[in-house]
Protein backbone atom coordinates (compact mmCIF):
# COMPACT_ATOMS: atom_id res chain seq x y z
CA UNK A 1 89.16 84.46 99.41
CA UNK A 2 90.46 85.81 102.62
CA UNK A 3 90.19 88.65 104.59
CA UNK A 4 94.10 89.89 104.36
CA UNK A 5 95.53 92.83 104.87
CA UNK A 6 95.75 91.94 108.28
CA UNK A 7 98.27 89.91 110.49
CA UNK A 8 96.66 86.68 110.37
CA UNK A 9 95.08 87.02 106.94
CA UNK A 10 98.53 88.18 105.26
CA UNK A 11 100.24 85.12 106.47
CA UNK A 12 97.38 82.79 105.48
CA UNK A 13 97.39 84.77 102.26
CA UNK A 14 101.31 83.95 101.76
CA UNK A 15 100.76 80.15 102.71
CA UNK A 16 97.84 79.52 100.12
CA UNK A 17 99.98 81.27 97.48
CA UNK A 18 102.36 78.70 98.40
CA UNK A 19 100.46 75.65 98.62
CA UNK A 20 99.51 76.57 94.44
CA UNK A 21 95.83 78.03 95.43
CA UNK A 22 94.83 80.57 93.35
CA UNK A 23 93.49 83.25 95.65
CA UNK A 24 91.28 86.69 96.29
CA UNK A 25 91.68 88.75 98.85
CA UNK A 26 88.87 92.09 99.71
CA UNK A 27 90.97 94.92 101.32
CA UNK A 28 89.41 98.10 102.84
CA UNK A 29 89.42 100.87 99.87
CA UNK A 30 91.58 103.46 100.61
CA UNK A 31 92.96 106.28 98.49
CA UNK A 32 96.98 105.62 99.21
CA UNK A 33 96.03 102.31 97.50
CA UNK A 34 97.88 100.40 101.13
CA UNK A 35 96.97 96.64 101.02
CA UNK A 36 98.11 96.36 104.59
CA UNK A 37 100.39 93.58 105.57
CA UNK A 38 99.91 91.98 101.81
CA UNK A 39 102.14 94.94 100.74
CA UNK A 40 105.14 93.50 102.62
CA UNK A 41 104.70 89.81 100.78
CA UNK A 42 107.26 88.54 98.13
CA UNK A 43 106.32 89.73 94.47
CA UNK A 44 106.27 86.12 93.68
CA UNK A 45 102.95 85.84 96.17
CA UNK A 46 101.68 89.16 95.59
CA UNK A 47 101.71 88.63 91.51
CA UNK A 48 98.89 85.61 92.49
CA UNK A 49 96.72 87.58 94.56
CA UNK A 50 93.34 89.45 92.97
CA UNK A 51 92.76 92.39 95.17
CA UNK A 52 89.30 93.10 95.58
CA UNK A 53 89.01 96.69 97.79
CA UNK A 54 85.90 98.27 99.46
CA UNK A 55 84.51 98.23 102.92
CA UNK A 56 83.08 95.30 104.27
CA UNK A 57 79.61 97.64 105.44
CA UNK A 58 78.96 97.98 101.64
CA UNK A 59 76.78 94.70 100.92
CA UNK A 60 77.20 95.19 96.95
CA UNK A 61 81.25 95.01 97.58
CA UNK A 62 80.65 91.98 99.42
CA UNK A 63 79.34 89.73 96.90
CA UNK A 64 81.35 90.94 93.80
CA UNK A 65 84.12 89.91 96.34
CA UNK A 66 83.00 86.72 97.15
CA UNK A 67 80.96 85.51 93.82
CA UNK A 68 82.78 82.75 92.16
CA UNK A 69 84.91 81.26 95.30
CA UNK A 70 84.56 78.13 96.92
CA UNK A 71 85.98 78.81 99.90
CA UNK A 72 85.68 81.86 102.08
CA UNK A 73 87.95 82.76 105.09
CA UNK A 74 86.53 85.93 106.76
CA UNK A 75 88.67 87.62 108.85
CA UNK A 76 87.67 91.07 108.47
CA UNK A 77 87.28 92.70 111.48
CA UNK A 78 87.88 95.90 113.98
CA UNK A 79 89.89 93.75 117.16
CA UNK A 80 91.00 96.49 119.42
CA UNK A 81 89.36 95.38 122.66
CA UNK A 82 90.61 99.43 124.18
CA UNK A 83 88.78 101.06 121.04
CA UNK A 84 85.80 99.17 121.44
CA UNK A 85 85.59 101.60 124.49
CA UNK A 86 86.22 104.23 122.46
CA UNK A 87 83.97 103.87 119.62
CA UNK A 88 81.55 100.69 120.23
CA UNK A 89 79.16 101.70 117.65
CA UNK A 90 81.82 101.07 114.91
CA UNK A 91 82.72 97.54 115.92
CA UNK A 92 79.22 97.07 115.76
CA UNK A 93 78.61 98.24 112.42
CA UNK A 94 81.86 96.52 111.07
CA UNK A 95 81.65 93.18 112.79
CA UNK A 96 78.32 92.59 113.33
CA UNK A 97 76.64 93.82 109.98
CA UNK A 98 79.75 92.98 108.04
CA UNK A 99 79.67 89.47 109.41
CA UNK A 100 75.57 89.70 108.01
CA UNK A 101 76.77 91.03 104.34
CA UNK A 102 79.48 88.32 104.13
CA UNK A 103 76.56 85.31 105.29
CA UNK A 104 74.04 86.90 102.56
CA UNK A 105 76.63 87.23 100.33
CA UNK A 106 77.53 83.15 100.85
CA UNK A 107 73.80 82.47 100.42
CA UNK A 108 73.51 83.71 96.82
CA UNK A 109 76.98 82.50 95.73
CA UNK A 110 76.64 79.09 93.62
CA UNK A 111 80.30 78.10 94.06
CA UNK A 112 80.79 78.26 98.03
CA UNK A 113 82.18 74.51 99.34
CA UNK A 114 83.03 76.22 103.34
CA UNK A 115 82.89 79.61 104.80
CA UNK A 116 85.41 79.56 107.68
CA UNK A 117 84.17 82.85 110.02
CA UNK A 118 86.82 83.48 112.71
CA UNK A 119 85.60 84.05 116.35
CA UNK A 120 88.12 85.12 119.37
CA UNK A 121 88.64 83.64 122.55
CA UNK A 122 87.40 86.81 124.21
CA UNK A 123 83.92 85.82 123.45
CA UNK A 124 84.51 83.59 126.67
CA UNK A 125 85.47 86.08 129.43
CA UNK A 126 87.17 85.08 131.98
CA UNK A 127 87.39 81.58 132.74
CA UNK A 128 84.34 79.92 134.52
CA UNK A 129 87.02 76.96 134.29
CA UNK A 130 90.01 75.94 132.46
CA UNK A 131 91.21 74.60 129.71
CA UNK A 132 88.03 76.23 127.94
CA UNK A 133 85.95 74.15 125.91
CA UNK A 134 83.49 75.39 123.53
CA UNK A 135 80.62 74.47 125.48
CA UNK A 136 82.07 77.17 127.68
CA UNK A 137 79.22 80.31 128.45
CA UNK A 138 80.04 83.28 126.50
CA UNK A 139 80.55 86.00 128.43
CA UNK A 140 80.47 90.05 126.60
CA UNK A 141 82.81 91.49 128.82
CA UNK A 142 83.48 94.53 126.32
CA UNK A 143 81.77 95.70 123.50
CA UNK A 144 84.38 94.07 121.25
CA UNK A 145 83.52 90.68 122.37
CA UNK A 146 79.88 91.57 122.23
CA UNK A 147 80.14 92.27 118.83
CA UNK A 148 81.99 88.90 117.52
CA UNK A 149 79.44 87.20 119.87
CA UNK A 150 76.75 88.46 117.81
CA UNK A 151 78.56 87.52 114.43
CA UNK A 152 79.27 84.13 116.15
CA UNK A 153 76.08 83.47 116.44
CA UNK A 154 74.62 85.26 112.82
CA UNK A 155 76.88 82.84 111.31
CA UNK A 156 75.82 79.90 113.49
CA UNK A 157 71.92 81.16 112.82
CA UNK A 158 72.92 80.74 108.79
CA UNK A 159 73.88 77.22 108.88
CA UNK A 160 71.04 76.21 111.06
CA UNK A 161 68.27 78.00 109.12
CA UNK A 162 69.49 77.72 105.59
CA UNK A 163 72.19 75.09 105.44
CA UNK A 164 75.21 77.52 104.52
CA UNK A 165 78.80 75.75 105.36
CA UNK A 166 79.86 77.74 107.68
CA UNK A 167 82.71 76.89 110.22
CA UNK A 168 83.70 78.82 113.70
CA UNK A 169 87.12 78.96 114.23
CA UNK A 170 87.99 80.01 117.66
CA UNK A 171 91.31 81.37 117.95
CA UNK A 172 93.25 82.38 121.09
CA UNK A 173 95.75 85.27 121.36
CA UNK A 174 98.19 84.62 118.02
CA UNK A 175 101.15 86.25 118.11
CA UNK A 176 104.12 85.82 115.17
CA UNK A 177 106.00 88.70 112.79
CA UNK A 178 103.87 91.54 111.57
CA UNK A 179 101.51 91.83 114.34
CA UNK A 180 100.37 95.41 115.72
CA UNK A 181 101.84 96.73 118.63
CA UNK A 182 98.22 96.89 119.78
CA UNK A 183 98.69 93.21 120.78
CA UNK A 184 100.83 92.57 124.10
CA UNK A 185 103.77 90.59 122.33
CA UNK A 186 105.19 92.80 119.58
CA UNK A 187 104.23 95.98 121.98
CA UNK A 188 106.74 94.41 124.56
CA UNK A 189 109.12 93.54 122.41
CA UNK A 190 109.14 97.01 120.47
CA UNK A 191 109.47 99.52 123.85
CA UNK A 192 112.30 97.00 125.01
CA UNK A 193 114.13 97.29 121.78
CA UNK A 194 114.15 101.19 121.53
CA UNK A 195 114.19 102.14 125.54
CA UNK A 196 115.04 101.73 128.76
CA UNK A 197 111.16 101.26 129.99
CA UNK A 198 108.53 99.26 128.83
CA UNK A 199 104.97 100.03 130.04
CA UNK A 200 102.40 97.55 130.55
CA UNK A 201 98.66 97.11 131.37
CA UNK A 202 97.84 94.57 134.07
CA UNK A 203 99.76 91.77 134.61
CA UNK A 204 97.47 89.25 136.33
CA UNK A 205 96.01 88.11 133.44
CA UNK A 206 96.91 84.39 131.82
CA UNK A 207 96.75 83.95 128.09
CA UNK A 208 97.10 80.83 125.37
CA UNK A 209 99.45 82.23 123.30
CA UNK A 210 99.86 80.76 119.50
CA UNK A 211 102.60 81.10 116.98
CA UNK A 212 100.76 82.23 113.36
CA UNK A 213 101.89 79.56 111.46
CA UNK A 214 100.16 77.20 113.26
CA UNK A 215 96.88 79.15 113.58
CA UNK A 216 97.10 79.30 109.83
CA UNK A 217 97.70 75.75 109.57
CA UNK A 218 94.61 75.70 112.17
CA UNK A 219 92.04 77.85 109.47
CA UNK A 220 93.68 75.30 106.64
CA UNK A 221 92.59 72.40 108.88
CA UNK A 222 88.91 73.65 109.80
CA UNK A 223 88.14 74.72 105.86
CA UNK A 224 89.39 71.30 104.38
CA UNK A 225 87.66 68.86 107.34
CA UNK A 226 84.36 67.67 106.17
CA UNK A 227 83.27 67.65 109.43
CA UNK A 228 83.72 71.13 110.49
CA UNK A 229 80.51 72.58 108.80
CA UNK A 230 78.24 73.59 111.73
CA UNK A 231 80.81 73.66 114.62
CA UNK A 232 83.13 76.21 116.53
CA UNK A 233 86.41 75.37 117.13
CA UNK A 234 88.88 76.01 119.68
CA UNK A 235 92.45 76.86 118.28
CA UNK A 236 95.30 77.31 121.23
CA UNK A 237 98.37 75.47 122.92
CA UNK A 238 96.46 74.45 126.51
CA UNK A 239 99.47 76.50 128.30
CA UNK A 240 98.90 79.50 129.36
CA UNK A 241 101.28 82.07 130.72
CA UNK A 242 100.57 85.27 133.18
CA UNK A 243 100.99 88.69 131.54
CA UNK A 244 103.78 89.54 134.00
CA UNK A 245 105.71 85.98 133.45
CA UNK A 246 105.50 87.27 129.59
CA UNK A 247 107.39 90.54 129.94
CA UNK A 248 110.22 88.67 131.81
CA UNK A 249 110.59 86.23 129.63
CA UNK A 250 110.78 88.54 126.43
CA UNK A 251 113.25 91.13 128.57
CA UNK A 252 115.52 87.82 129.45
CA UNK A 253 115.41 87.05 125.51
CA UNK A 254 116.18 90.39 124.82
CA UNK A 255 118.59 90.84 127.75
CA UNK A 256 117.43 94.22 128.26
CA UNK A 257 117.31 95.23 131.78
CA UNK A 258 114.31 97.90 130.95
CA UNK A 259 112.11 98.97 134.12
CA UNK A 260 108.76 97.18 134.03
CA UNK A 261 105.97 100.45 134.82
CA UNK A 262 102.09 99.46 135.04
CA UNK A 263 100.01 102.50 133.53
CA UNK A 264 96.28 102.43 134.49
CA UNK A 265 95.67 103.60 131.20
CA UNK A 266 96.69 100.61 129.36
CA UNK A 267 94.24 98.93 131.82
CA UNK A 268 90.72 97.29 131.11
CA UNK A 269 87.68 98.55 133.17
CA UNK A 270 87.78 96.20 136.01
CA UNK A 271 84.48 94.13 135.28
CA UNK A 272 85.78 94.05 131.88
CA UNK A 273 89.23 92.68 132.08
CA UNK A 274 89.37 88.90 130.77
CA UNK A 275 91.58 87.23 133.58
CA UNK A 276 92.51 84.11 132.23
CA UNK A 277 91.65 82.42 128.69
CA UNK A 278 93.49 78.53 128.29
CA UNK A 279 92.20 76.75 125.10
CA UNK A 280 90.79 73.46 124.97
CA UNK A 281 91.49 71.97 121.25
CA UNK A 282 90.33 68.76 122.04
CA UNK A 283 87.31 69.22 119.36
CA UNK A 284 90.11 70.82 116.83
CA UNK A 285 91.94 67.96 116.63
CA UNK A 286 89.65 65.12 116.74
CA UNK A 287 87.40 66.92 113.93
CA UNK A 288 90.30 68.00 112.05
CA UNK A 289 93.59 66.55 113.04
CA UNK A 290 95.15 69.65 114.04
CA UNK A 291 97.67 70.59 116.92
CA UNK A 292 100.19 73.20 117.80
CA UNK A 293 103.64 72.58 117.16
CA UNK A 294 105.38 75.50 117.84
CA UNK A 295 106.45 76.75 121.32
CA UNK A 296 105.84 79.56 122.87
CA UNK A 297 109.91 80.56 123.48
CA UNK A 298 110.29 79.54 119.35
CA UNK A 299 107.72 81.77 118.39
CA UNK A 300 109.19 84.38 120.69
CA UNK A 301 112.28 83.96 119.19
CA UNK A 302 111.09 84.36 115.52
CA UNK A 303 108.91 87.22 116.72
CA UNK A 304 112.21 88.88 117.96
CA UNK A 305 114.11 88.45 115.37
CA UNK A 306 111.74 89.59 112.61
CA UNK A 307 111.06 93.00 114.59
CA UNK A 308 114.62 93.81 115.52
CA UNK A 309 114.62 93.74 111.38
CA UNK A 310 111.05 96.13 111.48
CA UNK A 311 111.61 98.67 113.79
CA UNK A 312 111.09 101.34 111.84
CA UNK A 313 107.16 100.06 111.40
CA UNK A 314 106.68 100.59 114.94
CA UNK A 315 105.83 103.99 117.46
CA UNK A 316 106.63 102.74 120.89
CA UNK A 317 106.56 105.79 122.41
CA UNK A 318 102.46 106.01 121.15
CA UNK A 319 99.96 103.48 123.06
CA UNK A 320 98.17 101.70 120.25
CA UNK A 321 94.55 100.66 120.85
């Protein structure tokens, strides 16, 4: 089961289709019947996929979704760090006590080999010191990482108190085709495609970008390793990049020559902005086996290439948070 309708969960989706696992997937009800990014999969993956729709608030949803699985991968989540401003009380509700009716839901289930709940890097804050490890204090530097900082620890609270195989994977910023233009990458890439400006947040701050394929191959990794129940785990490169290095190296791909214009509305508060976030996988691949293998310029390329072919899915000229 997966949560998939998103970026990450559509292509993890697609690549247990593909490795022959049968597969469930719980999508947010809605009355356009949209699964998301699942809708854009190849018929031959979407005719293996049981859709399962609801909202993950709804505790009753939640177990008919997950009874009968062995193993869980919950993604579902609000992850726009800007609306969290907006509207804090919803992440709260959504990640927080969604995180609590997926763990109960685990508890009863009779089948359940590994529940793999995905963190974010921006439980950190910025860097105390680099390459992060998990021992690393977690900082709630918006309400968005206060809220997966609270389901972090829920689901780490679950294992310890009642056994439940529950893994923490810690991803840093993935990027790849079919990401929102909420995320830096694909917003970049999408204003310098269509005009002659592209308008940025801040650009001091240094990420750990990694390509989706190998985070999936990273969730694959933590769910099959027998040692992985119990632990949080770092997934990321260990190179990180500055914001403003980024956008020149995605214009010089493009070879646009678009003006670069910093908005202070696609800026964080200042105490809240994350300054630099390097991943330590050290833990990743000794418990698991499991390393990144694509570049950053690769990915970028691929990235490129699939949204010069998806424009039309895009609003550039609208700031998406």
């Amino acid at each position: 089961m997966t949560g998939a309708a998103g970026f990450i969960g559509s292509h993890l989706t697609q690549r247990l289709v593909e490795d022959g696992h049968r597969v469930r997937v719980f999508v947010r009800y809605n009355s356009q019947n949209n699964w998301g990014w699942l809708d854009v999969l190849p018929p031959s993956v979407i005719r293996e996929i049981e859709v399962h729709r609801g909202d993950l608030k709804d505790p009753e949803a939640v177990r008919k979704a997950v009874e009968g699985i062995d193993v869980i991968y919950h993604l579902a989540a609000l992850i726009s760090i800007p609306y969290s401003y907006v509207n804090p009380l919803d992440l709260v509700q959504t990640n927080v006590l969604g995180t609590a009716n997926v763990l109960n839901a685990c508890l009863s289930s009779k089948s359940l080999v590994k529940l793999v709940h995905t963190s974010t890097s921006e439980v950190y804050g910025s860097a105390l010191f680099t390459p992060i490890t998990e021992e690393h204090p977690l900082q709630a530097q918006s309400p968005y990482s206060a809220s997966k900082i609270a389901a972090d620890k829920l689901a780490e609270s679950y294992h310890r108190s009642f056994g439940l195989p529950v893994a923490t994977i810690r991803p840093f910023n993935t990027f790849g085709p079919r990401q929102s233009s909420r995320a830096i990458i694909p917003s970049l890439i999408v204003q310098a495609l269509r005009g002659e400006t592209v308008r940025v947040g801040s650009l001091d701050p240094i990420r750990d970008f990694c390509f989706v394929a190998d985070t999936v191959s990273g969730f694959l990794a933590v769910a099959s390793a027998e040692g992985s129940a119990g632990r949080v785990l770092n997934i990321g490169t260990g190179t990180g990049i500055a914001i403003g290095q980024l956008v020149q190296t995605i214009l010089k791909m493009l070879g646009s020559k678009a003006e670069v214009v910093v908005e202070q509305s696609r800026r964080r508060p200042e105490r809240s902005e994350v300054m630099e976030l390097v991943c330590d996988a050290s833990r990743a691949k000794a418990v698991t086996g499991w390393t990144a293998g694509v570049s950053l310029d690769a990915g970028l390329r691929e990235t490129i290439a699939w949204m010069r072919e998806n424009q039309q899915r895009y609003k550039p000229d609208i700031y998406n948070f």
